[in-house]
C-alpha atoms as a PDB file:
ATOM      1  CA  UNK A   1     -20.016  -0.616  -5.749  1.00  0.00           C
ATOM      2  CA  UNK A   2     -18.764  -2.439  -2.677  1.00  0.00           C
ATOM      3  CA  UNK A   3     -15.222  -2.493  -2.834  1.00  0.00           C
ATOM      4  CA  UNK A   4     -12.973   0.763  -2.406  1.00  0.00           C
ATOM      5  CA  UNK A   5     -12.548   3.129  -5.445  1.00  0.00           C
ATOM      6  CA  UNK A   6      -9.160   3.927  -6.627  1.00  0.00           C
ATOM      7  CA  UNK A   7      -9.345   7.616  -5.229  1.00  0.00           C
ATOM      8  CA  UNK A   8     -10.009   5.949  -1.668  1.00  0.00           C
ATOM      9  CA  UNK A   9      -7.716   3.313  -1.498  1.00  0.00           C
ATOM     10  CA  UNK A  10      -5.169   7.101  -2.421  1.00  0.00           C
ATOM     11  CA  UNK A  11      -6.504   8.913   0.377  1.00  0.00           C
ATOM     12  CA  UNK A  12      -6.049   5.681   2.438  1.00  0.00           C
ATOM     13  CA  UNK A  13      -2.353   4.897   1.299  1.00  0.00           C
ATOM     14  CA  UNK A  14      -1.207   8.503   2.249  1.00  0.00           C
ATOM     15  CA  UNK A  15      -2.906   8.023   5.615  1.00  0.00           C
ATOM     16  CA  UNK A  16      -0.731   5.249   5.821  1.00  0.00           C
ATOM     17  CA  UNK A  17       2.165   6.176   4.503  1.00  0.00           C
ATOM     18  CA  UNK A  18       2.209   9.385   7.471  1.00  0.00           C
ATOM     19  CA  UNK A  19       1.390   7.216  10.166  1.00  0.00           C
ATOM     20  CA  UNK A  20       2.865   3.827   9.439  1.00  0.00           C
ATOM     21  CA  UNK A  21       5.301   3.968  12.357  1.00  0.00           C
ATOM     22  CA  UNK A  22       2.400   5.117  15.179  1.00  0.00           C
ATOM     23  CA  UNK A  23      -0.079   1.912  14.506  1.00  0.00           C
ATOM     24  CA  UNK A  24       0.209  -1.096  16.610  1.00  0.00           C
ATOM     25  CA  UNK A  25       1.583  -3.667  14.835  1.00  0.00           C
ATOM     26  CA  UNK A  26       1.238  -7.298  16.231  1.00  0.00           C
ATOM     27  CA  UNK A  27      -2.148  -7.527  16.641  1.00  0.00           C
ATOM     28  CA  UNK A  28      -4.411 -10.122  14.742  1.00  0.00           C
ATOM     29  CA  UNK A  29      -6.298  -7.180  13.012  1.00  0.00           C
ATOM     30  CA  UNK A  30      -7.090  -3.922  12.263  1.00  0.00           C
ATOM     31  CA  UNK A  31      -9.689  -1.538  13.274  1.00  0.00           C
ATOM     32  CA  UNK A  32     -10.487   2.065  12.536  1.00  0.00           C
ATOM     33  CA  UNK A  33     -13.099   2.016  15.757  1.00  0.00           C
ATOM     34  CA  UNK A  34      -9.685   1.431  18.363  1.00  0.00           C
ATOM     35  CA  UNK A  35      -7.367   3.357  16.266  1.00  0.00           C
ATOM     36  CA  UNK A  36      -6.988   7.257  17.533  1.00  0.00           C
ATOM     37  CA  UNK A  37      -4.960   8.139  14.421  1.00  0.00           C
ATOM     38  CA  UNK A  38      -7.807   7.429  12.497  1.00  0.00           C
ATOM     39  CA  UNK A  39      -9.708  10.816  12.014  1.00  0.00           C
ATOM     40  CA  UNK A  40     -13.453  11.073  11.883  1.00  0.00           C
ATOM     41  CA  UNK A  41     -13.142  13.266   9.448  1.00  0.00           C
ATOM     42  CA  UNK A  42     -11.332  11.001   7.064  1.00  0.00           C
ATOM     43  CA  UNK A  43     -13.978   8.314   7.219  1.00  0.00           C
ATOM     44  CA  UNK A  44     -16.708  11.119   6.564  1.00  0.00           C
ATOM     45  CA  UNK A  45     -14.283  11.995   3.046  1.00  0.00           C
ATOM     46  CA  UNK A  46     -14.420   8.154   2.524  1.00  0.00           C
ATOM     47  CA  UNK A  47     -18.019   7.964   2.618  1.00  0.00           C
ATOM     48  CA  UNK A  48     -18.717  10.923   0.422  1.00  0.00           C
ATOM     49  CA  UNK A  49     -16.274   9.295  -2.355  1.00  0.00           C
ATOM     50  CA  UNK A  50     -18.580   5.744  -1.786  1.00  0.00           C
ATOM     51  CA  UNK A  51     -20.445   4.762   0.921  1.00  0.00           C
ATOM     52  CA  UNK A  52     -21.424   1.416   1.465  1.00  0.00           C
ATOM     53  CA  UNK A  53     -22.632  -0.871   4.053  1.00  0.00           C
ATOM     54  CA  UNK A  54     -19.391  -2.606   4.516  1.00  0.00           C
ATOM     55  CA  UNK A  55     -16.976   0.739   4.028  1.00  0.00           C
ATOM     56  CA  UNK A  56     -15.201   0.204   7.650  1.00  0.00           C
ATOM     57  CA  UNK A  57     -15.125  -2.815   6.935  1.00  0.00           C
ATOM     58  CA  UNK A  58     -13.615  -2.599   3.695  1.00  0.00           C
ATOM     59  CA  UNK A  59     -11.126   0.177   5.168  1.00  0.00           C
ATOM     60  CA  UNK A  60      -9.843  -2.480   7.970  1.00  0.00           C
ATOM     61  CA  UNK A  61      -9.527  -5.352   5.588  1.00  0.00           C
ATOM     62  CA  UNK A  62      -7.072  -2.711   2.966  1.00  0.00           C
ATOM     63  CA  UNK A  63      -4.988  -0.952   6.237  1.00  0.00           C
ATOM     64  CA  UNK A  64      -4.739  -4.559   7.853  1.00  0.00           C
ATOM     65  CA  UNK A  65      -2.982  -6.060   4.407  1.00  0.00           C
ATOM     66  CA  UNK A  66      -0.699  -3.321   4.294  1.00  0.00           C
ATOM     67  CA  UNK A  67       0.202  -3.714   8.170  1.00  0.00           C
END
């Protein structure tokens, strides 16, 4: 599966949800690489739920559409 699972796109909309406020708005895109608030150790509970190729990918696309 390729896309983000339902229990991801949870765990990513509570990420959001706490630190809406702190991320840069304004800029053309998203990116967990640049983004300090992003934890390591959230992407590592991302990629044990479903890890694919494209999962940062995926990750930036979803936060960026909420931004």
């Amino acid at each position: 599966m390729r896309d983000l699972t339902k229990k991801q796109k949870t765990l990513l909309d509570k990420w959001y949800k706490e630190n809406k406020a702190q991320i840069q708005t304004g800029r053309a895109f998203f990116d967990i690489a640049e983004c300090d608030l992003f934890s390591y150790e959230l992407f590592e509970e991302l990629q044990e739920i479903n890890d694919t190729e494209v999962l940062s990918q995926n990750i930036n696309r979803y936060i960026q559409e909420k931004n």
